[in-house]
N, C-alpha and C. Protein backbone atom coordinates (compact mmCIF):
# COMPACT_ATOMS: atom_id res chain seq x y z
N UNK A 1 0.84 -1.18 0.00
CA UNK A 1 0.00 0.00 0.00
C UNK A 1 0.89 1.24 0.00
N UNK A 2 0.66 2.64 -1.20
CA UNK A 2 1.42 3.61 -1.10
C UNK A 2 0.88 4.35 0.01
N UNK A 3 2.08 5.03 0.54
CA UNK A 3 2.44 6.20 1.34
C UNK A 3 1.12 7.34 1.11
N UNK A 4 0.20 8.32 1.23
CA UNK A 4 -0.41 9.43 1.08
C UNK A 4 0.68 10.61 1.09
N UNK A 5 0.39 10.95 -0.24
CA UNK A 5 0.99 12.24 -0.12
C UNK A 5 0.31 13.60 0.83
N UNK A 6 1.15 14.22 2.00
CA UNK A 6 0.62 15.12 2.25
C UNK A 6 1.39 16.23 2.21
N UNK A 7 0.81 17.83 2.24
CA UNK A 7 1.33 18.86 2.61
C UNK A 7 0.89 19.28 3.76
N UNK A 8 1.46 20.84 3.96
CA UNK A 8 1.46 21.16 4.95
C UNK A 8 1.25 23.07 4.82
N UNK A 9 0.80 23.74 5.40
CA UNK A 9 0.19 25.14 5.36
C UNK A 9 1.50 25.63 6.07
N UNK A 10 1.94 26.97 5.81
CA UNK A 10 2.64 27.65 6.89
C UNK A 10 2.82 27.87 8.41
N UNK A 11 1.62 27.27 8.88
CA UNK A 11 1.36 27.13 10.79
C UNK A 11 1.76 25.46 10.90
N UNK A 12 1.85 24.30 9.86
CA UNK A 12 2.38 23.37 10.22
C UNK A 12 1.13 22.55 10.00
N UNK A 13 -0.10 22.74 9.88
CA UNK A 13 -0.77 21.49 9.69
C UNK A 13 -1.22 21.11 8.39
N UNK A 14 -1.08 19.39 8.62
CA UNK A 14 -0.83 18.89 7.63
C UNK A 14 -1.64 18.13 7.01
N UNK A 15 -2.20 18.36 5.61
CA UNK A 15 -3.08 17.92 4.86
C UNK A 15 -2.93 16.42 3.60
N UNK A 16 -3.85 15.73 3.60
CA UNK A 16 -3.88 14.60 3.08
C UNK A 16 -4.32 15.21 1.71
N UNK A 17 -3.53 14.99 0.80
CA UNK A 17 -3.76 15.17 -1.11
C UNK A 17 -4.50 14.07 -1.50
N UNK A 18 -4.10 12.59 -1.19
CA UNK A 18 -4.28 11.86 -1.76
C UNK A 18 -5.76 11.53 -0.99
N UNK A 19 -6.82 12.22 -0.50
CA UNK A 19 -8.51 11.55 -0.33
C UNK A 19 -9.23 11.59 -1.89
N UNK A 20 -9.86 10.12 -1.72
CA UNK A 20 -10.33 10.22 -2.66
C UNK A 20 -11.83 11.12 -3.29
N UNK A 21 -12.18 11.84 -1.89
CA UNK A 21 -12.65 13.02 -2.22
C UNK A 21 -12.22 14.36 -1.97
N UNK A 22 -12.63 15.32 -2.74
CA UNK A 22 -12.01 17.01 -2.20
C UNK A 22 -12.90 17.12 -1.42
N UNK A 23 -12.27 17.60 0.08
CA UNK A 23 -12.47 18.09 1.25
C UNK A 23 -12.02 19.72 1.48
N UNK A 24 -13.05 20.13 2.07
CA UNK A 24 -13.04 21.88 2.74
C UNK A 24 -12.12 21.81 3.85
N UNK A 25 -11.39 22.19 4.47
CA UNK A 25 -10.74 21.96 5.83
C UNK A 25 -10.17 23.25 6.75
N UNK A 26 -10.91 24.15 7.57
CA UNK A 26 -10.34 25.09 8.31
C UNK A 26 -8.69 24.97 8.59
N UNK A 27 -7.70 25.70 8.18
CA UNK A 27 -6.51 25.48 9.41
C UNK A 27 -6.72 26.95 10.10
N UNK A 28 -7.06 26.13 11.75
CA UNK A 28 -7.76 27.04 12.99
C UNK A 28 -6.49 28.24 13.60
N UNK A 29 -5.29 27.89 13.09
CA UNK A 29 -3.78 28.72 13.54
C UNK A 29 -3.99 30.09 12.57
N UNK A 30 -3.81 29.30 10.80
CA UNK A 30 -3.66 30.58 9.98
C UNK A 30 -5.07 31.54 9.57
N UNK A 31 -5.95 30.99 9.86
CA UNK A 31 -7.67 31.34 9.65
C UNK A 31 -7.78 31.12 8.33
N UNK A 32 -7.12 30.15 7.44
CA UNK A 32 -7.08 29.94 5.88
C UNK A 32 -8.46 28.82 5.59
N UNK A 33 -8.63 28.63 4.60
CA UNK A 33 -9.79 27.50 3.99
C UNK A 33 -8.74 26.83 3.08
N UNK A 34 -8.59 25.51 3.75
CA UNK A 34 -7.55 24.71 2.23
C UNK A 34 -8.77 23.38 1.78
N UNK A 35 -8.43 23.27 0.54
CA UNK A 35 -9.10 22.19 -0.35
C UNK A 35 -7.56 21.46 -0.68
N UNK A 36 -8.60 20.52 -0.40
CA UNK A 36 -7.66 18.92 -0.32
C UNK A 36 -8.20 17.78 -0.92
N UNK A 37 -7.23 16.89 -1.13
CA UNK A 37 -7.56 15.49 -2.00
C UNK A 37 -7.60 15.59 -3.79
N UNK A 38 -7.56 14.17 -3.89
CA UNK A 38 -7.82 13.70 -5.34
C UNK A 38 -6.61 14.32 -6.32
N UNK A 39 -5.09 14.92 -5.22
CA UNK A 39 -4.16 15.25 -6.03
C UNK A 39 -4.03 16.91 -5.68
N UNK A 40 -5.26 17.25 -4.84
CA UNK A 40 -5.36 18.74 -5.03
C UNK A 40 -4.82 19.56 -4.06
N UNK A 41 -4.33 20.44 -3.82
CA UNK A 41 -3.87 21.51 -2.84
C UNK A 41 -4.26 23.30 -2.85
N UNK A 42 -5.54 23.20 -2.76
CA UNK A 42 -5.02 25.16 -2.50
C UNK A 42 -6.00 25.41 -1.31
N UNK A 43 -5.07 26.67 -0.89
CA UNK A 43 -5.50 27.43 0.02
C UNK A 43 -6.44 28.85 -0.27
N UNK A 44 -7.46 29.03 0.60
CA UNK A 44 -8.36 29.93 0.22
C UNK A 44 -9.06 31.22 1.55
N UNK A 45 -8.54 32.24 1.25
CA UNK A 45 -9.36 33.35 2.88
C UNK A 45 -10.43 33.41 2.92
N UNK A 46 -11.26 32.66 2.27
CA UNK A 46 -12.80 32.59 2.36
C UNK A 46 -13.60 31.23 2.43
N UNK A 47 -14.55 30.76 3.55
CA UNK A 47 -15.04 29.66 3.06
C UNK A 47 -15.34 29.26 1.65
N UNK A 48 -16.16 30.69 1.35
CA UNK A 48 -17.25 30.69 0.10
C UNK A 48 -15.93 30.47 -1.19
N UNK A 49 -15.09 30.97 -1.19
CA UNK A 49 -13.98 30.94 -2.44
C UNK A 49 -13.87 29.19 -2.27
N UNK A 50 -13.38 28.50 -1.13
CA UNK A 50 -12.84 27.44 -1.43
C UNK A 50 -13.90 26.58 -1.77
N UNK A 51 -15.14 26.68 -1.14
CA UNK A 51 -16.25 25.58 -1.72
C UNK A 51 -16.95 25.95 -3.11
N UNK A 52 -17.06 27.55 -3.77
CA UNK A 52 -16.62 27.32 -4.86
C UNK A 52 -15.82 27.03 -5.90
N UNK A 53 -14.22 26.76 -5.71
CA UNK A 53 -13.55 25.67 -6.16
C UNK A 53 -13.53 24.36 -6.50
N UNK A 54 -14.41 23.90 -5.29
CA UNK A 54 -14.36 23.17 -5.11
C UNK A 54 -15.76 22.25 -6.21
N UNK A 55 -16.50 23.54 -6.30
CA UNK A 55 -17.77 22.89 -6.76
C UNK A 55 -17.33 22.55 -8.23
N UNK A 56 -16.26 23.70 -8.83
CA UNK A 56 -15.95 23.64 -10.52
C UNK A 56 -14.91 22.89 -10.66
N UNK A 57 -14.66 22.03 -9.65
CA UNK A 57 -13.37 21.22 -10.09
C UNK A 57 -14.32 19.49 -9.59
N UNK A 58 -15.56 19.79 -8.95
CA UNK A 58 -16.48 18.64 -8.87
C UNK A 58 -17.03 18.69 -10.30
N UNK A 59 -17.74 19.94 -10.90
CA UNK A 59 -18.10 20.06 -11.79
C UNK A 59 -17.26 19.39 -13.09
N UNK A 60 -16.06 20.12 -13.29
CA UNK A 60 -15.35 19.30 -14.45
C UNK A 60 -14.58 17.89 -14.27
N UNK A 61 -14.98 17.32 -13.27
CA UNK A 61 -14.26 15.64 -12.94
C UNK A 61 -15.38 15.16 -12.91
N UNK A 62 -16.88 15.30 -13.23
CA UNK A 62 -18.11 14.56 -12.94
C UNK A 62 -17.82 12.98 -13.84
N UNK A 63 -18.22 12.55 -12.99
CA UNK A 63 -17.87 10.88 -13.65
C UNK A 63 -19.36 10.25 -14.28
């Protein structure tokens, strides 16, 4: 079984890339919104920015 790739935000916590779904995830240190999984990494200062990311990158991977 491979390793999960993870990163990590500037305050140190550390996020799983490899879920096989994109996840919303507060980091509660930097007050950031990061989207995670399925390969993905970004960080966002707004809930609303990252779960719309999140919706157009659900949108163009629809299976």
């Amino acid at each position: 079984m491979a390793t999960p790739r993870l990163r990590a935000t500037e305050s140190g916590q550390v996020y799983n890339i490899d879920l096989p779904e994109l996840k919303v995830t507060r980091d509660d240190v930097d007050g950031i919104y990061v989207l995670h999984g399925r390969g993905y990494f970004q960080t966002f200062t707004s809930r609303e920015e990252a779960f719309e990311r999140k919706k157009e990158i659900d949108y163009s991977t629809f299976r």
